[in-house]
PDB file of N, CA and C in Angstrom:
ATOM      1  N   UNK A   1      59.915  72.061-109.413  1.00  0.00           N
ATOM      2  CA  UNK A   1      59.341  71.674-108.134  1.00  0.00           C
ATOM      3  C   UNK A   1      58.331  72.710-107.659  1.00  0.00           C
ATOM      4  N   UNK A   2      58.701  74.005-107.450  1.00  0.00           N
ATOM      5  CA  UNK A   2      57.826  75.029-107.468  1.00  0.00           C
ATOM      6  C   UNK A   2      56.529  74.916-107.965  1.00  0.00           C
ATOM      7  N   UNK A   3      56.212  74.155-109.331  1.00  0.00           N
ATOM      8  CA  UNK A   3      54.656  74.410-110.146  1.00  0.00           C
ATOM      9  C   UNK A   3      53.936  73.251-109.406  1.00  0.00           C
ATOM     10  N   UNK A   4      54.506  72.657-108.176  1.00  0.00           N
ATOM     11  CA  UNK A   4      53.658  72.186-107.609  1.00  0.00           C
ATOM     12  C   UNK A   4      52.895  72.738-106.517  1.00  0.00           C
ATOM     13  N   UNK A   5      51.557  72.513-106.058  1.00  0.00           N
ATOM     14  CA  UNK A   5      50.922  73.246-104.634  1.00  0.00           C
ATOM     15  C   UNK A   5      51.689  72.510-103.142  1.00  0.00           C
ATOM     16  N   UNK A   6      51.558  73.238-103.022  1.00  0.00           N
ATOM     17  CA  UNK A   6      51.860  72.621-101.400  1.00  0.00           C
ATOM     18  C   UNK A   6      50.951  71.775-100.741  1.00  0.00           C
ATOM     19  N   UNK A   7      49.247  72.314-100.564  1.00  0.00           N
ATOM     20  CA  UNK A   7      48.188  70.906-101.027  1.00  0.00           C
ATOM     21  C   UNK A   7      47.096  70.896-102.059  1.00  0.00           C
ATOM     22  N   UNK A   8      47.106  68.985-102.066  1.00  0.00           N
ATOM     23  CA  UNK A   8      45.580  69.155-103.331  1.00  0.00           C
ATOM     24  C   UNK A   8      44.562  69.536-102.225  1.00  0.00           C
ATOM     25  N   UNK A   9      44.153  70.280-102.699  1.00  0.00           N
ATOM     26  CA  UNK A   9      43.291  70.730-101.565  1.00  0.00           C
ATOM     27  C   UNK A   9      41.623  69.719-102.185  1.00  0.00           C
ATOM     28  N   UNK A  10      42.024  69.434-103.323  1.00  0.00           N
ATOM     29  CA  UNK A  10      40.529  68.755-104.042  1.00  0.00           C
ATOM     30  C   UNK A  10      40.823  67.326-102.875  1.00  0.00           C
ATOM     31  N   UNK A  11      41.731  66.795-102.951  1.00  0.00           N
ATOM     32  CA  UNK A  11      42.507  65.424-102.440  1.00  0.00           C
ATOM     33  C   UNK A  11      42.143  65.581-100.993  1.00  0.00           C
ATOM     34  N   UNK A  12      42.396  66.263-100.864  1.00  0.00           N
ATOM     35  CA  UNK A  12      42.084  66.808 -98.526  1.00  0.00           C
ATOM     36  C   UNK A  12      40.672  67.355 -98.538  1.00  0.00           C
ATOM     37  N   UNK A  13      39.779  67.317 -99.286  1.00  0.00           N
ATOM     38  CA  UNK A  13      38.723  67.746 -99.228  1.00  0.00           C
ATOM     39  C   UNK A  13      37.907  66.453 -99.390  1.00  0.00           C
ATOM     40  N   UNK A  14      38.310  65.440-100.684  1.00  0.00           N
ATOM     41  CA  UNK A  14      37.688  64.109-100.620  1.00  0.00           C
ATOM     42  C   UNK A  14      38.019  63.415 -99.288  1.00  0.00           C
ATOM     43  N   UNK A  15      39.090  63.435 -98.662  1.00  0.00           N
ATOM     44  CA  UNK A  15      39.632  62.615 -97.772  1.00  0.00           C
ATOM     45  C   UNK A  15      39.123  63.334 -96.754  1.00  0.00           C
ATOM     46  N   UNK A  16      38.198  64.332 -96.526  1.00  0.00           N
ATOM     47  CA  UNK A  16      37.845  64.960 -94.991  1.00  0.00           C
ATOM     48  C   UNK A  16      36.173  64.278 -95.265  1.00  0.00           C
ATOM     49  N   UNK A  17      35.780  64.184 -96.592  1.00  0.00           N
ATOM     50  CA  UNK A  17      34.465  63.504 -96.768  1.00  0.00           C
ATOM     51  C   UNK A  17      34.335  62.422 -96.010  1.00  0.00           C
ATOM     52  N   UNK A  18      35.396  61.426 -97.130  1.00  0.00           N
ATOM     53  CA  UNK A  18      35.302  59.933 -96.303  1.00  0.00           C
ATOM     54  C   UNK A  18      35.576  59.598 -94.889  1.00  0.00           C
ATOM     55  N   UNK A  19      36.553  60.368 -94.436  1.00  0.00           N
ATOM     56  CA  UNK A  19      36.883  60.490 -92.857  1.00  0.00           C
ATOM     57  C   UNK A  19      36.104  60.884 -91.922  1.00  0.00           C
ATOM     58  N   UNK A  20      35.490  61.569 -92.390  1.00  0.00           N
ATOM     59  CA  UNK A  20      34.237  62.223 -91.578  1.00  0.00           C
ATOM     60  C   UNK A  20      34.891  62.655 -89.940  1.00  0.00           C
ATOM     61  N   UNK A  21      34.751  62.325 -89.379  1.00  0.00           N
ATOM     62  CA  UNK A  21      34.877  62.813 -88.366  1.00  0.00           C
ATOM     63  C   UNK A  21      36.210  62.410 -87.248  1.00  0.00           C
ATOM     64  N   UNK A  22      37.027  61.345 -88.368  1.00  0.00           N
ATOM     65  CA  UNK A  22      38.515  61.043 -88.136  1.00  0.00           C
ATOM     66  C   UNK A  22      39.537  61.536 -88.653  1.00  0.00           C
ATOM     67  N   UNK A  23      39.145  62.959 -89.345  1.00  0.00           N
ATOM     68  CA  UNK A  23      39.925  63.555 -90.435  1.00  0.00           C
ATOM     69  C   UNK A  23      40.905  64.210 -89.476  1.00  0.00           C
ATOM     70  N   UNK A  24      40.632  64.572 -88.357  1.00  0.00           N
ATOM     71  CA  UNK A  24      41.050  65.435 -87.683  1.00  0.00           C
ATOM     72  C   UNK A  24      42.678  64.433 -87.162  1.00  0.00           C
ATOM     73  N   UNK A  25      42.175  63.167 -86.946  1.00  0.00           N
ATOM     74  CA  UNK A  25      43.051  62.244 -86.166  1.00  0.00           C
ATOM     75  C   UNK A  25      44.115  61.717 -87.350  1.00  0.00           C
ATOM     76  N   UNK A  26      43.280  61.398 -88.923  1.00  0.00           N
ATOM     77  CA  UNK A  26      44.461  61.422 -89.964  1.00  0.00           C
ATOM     78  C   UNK A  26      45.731  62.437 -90.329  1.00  0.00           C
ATOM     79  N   UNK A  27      45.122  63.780 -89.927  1.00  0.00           N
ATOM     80  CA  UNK A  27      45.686  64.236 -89.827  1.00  0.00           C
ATOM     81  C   UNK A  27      46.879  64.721 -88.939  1.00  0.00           C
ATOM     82  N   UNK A  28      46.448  64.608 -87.757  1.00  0.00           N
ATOM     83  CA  UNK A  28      47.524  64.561 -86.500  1.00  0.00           C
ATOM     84  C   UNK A  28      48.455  63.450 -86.600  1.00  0.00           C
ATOM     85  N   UNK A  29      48.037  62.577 -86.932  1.00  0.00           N
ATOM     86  CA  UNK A  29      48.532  60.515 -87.494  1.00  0.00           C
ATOM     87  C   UNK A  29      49.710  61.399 -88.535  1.00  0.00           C
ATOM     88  N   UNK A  30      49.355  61.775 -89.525  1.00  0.00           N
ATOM     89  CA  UNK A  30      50.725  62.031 -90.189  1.00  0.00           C
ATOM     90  C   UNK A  30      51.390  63.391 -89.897  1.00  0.00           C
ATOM     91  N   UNK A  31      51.065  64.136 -89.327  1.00  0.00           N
ATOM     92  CA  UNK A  31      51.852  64.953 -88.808  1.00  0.00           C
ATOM     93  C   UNK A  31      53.092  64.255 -87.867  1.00  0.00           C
ATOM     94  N   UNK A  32      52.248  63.501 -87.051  1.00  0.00           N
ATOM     95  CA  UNK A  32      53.488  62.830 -86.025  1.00  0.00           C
ATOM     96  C   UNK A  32      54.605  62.275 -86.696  1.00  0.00           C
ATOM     97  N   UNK A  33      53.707  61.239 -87.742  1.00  0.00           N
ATOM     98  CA  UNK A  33      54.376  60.661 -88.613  1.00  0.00           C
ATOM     99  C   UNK A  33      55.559  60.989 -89.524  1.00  0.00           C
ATOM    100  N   UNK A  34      55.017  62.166 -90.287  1.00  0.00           N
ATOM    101  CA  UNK A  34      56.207  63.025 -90.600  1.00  0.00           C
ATOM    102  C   UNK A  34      57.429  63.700 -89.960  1.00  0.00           C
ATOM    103  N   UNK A  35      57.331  63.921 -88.626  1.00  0.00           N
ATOM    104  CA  UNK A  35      57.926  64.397 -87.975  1.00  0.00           C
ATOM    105  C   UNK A  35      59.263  63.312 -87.677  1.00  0.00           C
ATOM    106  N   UNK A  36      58.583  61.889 -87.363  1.00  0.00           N
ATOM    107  CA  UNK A  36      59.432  60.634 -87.134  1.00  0.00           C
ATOM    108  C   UNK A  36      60.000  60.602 -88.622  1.00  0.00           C
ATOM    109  N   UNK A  37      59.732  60.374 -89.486  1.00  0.00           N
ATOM    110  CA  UNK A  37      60.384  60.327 -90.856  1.00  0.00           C
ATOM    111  C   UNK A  37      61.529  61.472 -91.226  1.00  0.00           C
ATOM    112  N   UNK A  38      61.498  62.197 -90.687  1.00  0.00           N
ATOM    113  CA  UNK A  38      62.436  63.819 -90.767  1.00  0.00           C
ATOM    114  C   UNK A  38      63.460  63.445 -89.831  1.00  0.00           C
ATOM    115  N   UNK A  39      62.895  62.532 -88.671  1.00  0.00           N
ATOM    116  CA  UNK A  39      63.848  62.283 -87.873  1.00  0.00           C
ATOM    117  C   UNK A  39      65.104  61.324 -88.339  1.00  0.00           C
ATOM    118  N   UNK A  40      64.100  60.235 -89.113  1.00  0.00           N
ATOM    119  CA  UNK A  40      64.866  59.097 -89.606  1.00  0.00           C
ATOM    120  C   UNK A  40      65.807  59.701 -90.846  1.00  0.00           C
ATOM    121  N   UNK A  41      65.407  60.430 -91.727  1.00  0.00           N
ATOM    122  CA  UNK A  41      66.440  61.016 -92.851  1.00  0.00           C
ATOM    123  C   UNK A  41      68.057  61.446 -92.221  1.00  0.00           C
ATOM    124  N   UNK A  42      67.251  62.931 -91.216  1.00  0.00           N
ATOM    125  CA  UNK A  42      68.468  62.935 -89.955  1.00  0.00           C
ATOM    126  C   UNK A  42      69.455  61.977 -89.304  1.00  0.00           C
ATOM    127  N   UNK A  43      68.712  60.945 -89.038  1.00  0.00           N
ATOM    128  CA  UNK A  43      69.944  60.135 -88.723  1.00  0.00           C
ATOM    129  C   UNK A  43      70.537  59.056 -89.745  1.00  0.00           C
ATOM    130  N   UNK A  44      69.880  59.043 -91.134  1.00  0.00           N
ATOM    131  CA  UNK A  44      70.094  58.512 -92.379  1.00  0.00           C
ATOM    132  C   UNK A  44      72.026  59.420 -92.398  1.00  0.00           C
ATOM    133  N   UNK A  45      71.643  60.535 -92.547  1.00  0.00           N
ATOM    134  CA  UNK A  45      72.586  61.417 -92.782  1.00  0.00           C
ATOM    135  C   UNK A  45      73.669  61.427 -91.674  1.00  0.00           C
ATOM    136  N   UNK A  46      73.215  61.475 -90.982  1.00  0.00           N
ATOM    137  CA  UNK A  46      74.686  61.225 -89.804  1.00  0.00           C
ATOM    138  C   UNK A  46      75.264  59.926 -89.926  1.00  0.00           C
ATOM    139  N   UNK A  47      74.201  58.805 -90.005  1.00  0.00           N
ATOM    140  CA  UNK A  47      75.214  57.478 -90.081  1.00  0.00           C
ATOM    141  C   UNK A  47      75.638  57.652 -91.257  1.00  0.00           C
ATOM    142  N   UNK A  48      75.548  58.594 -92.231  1.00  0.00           N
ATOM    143  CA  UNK A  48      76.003  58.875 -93.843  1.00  0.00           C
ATOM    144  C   UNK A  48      75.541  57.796 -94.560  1.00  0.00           C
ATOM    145  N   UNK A  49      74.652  56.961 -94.437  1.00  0.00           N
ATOM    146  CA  UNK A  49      73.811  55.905 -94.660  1.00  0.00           C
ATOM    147  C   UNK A  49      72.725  56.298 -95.972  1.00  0.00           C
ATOM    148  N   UNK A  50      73.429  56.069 -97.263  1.00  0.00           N
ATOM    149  CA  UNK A  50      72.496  56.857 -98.441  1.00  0.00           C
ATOM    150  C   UNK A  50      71.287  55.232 -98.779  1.00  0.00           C
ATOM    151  N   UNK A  51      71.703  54.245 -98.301  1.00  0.00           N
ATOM    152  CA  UNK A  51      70.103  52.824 -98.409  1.00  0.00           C
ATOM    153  C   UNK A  51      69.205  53.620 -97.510  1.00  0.00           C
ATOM    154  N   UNK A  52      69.809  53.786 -96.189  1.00  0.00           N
ATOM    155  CA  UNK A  52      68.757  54.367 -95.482  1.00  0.00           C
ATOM    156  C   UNK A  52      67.896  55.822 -95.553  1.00  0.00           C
ATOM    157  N   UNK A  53      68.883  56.799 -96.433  1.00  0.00           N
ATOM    158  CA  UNK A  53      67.905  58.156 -96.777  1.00  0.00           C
ATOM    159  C   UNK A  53      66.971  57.258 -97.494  1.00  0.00           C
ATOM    160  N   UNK A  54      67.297  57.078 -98.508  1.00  0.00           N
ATOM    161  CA  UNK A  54      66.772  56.468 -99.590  1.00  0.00           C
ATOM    162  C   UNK A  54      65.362  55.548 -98.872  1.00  0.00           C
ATOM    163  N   UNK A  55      65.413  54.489 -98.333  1.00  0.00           N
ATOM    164  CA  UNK A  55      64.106  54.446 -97.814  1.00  0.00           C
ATOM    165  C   UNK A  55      63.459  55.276 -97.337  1.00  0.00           C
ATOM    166  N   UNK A  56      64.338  56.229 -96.113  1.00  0.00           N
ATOM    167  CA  UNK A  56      63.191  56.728 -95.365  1.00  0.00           C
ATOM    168  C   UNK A  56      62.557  58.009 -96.276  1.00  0.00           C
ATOM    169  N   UNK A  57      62.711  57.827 -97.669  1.00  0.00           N
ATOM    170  CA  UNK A  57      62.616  59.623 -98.581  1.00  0.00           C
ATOM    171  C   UNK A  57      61.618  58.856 -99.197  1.00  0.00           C
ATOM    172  N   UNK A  58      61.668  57.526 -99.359  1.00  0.00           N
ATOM    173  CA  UNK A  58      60.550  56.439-100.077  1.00  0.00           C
ATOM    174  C   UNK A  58      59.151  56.461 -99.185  1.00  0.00           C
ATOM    175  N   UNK A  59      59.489  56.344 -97.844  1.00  0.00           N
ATOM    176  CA  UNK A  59      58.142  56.107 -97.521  1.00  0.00           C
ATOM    177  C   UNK A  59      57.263  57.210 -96.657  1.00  0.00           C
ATOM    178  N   UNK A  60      58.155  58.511 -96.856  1.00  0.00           N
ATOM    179  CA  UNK A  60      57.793  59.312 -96.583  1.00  0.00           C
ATOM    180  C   UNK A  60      57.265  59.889 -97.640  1.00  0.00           C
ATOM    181  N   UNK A  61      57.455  60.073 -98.878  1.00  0.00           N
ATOM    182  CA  UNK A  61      56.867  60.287 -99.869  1.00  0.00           C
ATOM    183  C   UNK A  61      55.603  60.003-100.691  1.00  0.00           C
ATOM    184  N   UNK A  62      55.522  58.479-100.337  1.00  0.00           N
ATOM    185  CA  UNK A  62      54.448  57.846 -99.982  1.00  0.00           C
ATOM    186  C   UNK A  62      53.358  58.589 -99.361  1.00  0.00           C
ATOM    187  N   UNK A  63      53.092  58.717 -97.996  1.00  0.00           N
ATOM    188  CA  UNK A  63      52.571  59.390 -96.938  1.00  0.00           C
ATOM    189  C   UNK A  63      52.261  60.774 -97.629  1.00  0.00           C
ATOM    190  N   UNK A  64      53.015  61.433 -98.002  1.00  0.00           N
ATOM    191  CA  UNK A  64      52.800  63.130 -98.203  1.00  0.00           C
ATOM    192  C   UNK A  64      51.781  62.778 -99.690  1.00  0.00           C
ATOM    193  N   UNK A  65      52.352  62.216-100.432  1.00  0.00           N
ATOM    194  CA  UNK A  65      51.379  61.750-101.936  1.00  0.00           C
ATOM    195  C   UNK A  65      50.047  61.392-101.415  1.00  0.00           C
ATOM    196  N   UNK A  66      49.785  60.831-100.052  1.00  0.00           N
ATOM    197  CA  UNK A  66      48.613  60.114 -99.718  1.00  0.00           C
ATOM    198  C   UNK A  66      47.591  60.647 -99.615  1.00  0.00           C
ATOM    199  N   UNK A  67      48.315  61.938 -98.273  1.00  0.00           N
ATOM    200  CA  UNK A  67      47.692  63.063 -97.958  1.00  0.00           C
ATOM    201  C   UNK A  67      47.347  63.985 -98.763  1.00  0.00           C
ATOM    202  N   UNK A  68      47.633  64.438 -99.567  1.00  0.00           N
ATOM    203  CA  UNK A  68      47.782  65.125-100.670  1.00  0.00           C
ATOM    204  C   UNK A  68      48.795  66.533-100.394  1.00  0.00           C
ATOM    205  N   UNK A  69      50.001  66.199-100.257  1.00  0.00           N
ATOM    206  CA  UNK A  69      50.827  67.359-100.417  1.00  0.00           C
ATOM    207  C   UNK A  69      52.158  66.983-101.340  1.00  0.00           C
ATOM    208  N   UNK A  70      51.913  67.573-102.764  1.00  0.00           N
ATOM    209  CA  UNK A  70      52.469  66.897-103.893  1.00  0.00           C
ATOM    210  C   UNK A  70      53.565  67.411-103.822  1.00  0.00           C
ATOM    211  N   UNK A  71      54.139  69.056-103.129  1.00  0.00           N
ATOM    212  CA  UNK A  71      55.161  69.245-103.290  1.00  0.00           C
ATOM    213  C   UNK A  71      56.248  68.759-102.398  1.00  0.00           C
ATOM    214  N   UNK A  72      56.006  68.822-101.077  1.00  0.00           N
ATOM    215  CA  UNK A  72      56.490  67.415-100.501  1.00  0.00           C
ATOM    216  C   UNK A  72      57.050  66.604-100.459  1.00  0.00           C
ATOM    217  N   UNK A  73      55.917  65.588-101.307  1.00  0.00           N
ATOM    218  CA  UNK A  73      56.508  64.260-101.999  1.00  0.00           C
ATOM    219  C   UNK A  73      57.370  64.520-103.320  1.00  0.00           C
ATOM    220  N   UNK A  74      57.138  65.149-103.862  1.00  0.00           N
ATOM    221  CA  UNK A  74      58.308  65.478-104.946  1.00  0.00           C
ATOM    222  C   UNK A  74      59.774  65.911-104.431  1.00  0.00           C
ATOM    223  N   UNK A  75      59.968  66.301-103.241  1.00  0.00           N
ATOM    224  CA  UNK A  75      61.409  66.686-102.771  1.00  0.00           C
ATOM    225  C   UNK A  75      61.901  65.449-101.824  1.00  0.00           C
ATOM    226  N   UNK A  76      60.954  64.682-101.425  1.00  0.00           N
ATOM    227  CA  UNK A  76      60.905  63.375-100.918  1.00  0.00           C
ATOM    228  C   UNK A  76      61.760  62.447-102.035  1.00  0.00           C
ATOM    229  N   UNK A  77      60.804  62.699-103.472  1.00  0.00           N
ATOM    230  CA  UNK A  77      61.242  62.195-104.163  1.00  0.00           C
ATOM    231  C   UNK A  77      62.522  62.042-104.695  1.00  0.00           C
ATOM    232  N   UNK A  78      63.093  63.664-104.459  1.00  0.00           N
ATOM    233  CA  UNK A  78      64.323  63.875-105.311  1.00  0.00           C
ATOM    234  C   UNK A  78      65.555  63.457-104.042  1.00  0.00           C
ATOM    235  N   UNK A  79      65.346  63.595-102.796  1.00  0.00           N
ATOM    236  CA  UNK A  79      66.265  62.617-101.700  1.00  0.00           C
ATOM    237  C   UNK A  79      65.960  61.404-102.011  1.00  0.00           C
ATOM    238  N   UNK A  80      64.840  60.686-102.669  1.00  0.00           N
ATOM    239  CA  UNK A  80      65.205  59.086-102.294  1.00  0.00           C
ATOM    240  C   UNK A  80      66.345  58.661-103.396  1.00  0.00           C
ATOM    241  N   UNK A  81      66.044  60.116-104.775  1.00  0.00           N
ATOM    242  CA  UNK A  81      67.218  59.735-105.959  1.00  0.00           C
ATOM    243  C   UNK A  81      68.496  59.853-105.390  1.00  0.00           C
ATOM    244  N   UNK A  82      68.689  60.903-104.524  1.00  0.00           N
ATOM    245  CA  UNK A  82      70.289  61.228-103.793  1.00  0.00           C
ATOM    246  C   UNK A  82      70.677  60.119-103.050  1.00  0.00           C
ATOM    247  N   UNK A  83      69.457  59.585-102.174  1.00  0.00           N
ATOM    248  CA  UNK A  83      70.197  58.316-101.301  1.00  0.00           C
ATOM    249  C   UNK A  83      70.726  56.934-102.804  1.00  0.00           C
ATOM    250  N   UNK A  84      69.481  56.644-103.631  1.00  0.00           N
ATOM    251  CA  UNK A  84      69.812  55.705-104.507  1.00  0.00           C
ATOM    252  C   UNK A  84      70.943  55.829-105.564  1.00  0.00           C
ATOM    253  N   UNK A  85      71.345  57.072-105.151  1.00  0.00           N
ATOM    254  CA  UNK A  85      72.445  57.171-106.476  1.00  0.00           C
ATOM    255  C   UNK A  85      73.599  57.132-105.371  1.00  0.00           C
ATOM    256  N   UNK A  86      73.927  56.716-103.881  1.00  0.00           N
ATOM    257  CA  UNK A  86      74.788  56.944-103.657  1.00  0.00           C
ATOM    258  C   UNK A  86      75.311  58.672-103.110  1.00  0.00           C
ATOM    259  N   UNK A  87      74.780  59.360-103.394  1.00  0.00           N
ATOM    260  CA  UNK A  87      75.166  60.834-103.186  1.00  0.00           C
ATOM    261  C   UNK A  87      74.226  61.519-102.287  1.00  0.00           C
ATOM    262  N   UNK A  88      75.119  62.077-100.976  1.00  0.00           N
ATOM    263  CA  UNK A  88      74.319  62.332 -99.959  1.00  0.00           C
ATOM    264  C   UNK A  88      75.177  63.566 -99.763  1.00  0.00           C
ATOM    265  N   UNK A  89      76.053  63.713-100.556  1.00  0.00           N
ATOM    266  CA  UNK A  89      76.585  65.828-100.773  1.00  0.00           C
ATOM    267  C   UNK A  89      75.568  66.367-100.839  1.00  0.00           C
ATOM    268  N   UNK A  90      73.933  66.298-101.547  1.00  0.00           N
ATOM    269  CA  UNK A  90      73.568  67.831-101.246  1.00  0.00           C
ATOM    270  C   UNK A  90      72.341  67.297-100.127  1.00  0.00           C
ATOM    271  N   UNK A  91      72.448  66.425 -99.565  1.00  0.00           N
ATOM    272  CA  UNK A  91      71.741  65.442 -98.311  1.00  0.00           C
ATOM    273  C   UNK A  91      71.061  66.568 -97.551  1.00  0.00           C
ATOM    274  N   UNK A  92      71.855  67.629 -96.723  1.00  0.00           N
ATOM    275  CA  UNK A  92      71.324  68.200 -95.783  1.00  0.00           C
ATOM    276  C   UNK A  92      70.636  69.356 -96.181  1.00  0.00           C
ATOM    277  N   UNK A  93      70.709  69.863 -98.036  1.00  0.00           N
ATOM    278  CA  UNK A  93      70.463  70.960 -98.844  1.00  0.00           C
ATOM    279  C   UNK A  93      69.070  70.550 -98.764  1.00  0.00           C
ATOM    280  N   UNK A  94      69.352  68.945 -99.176  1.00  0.00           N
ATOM    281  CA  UNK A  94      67.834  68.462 -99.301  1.00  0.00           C
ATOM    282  C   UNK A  94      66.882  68.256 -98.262  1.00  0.00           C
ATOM    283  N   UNK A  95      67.606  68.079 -96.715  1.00  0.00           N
ATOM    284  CA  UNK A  95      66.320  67.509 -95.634  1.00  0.00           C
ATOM    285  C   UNK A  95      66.451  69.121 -95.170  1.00  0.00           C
ATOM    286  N   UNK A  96      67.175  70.207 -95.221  1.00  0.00           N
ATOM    287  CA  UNK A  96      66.257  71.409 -94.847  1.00  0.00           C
ATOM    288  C   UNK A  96      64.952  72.165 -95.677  1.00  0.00           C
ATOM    289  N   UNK A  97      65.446  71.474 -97.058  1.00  0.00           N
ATOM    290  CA  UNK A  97      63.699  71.462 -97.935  1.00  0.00           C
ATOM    291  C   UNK A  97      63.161  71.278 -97.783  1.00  0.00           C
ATOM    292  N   UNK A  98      63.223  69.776 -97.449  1.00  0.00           N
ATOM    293  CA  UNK A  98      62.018  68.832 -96.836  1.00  0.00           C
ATOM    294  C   UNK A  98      61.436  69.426 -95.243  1.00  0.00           C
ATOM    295  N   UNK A  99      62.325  69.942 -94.816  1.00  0.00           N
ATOM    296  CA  UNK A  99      61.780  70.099 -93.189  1.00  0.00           C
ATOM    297  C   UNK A  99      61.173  71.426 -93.018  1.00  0.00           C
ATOM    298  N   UNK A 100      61.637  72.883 -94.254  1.00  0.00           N
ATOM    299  CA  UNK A 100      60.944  73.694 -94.696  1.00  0.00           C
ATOM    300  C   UNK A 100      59.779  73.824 -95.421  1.00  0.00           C
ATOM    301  N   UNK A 101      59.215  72.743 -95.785  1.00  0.00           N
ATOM    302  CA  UNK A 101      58.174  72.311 -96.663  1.00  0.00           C
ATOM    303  C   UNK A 101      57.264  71.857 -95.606  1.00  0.00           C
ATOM    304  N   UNK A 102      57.957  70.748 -95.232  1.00  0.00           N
ATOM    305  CA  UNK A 102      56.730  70.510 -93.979  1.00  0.00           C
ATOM    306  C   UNK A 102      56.194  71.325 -93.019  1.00  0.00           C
ATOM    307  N   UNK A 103      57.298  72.240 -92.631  1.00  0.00           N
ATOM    308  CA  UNK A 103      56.667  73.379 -91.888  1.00  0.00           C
ATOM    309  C   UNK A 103      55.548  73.718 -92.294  1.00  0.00           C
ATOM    310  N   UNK A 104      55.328  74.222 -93.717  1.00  0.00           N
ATOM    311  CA  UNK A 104      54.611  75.004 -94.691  1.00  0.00           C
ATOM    312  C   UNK A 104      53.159  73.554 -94.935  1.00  0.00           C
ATOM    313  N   UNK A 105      53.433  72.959 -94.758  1.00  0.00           N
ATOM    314  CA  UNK A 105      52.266  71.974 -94.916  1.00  0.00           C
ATOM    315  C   UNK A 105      51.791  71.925 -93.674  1.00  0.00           C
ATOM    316  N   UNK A 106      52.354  71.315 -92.776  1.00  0.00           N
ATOM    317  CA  UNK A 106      51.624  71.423 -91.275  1.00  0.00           C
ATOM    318  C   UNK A 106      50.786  72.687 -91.153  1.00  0.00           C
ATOM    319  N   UNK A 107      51.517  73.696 -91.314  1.00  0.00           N
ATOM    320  CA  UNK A 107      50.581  74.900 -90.864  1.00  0.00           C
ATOM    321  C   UNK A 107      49.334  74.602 -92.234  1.00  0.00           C
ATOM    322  N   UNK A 108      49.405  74.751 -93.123  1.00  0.00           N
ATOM    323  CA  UNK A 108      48.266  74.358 -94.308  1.00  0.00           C
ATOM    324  C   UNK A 108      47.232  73.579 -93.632  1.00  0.00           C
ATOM    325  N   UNK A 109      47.505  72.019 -93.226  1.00  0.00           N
ATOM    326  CA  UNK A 109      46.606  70.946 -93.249  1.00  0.00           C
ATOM    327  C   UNK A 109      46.026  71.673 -91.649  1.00  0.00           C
ATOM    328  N   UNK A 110      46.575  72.359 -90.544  1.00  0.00           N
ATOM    329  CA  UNK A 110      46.102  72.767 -89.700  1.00  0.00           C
ATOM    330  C   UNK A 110      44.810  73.976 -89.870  1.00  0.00           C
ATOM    331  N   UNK A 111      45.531  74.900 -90.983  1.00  0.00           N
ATOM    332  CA  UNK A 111      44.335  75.721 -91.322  1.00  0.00           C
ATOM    333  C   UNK A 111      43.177  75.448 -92.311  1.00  0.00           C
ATOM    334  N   UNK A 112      43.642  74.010 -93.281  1.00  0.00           N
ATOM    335  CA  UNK A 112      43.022  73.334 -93.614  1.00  0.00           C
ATOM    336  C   UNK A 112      41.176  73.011 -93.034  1.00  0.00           C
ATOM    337  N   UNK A 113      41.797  72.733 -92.371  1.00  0.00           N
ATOM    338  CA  UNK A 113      40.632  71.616 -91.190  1.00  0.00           C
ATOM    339  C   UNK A 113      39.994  72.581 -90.614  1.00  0.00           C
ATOM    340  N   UNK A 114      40.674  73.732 -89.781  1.00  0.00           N
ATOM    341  CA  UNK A 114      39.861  74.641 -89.037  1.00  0.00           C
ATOM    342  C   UNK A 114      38.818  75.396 -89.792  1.00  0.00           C
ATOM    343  N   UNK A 115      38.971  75.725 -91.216  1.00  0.00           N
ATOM    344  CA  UNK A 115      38.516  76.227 -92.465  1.00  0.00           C
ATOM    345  C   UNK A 115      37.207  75.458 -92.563  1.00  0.00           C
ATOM    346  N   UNK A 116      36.705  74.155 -92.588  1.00  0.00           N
ATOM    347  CA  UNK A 116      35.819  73.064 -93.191  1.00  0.00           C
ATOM    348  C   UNK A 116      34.646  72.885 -91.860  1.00  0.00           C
TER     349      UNK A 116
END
């Protein structure tokens, strides 16, 4: 998981092209976004609800792949396997990754932008 970046920065650089001058708002758009998705895992895990990690690790993963933050979506990835296999023991190992990662991306895509 590690040999991944935290962002494509080639990927957030095409996507600040085409955006032009909404890049700023795509970006705030999934920040929020992510934030609601972190929320939803959270309560995936309290209702002990492994269909529901499992989506919400699906379409949050989605989103982070979009944006371009591959490592992210790869730990996204590996909760939507924990919700689909049924196993939500290392559940909360996994959404403090995920919620430590995003930290680490938010601040990125923020210094990102100010950078360009």
């Amino acid at each position: 998981m590690n040999d991944k970046p935290h962002l494509d920065v080639e990927a957030l650089a095409e996507l600040q092209d085409v955006m032009e001058n909404e890049f700023e708002v795509l970006i705030q758009t999934y920040l929020a976004d992510s934030r609601s998705r972190i929320e939803s895992l959270d309560a995936a895990l309290q209702a002990e609800s492994a269909e529901q990690f499992a989506k919400a690790a699906h379409s949050f993963k989605g989103s982070c792949i979009n944006i371009g933050a591959p490592r992210l979506g790869g730990l996204c990835f590996e909760a939507e396997q924990l919700g689909k296999d049924g196993d939500l023991a290392q559940g909360r190992v996994m959404l403090d990754a995920i919620q430590a990662e995003f930290q680490e991306v938010a601040q990125r895509l923020q210094n990102f932008d100010q950078e360009e």
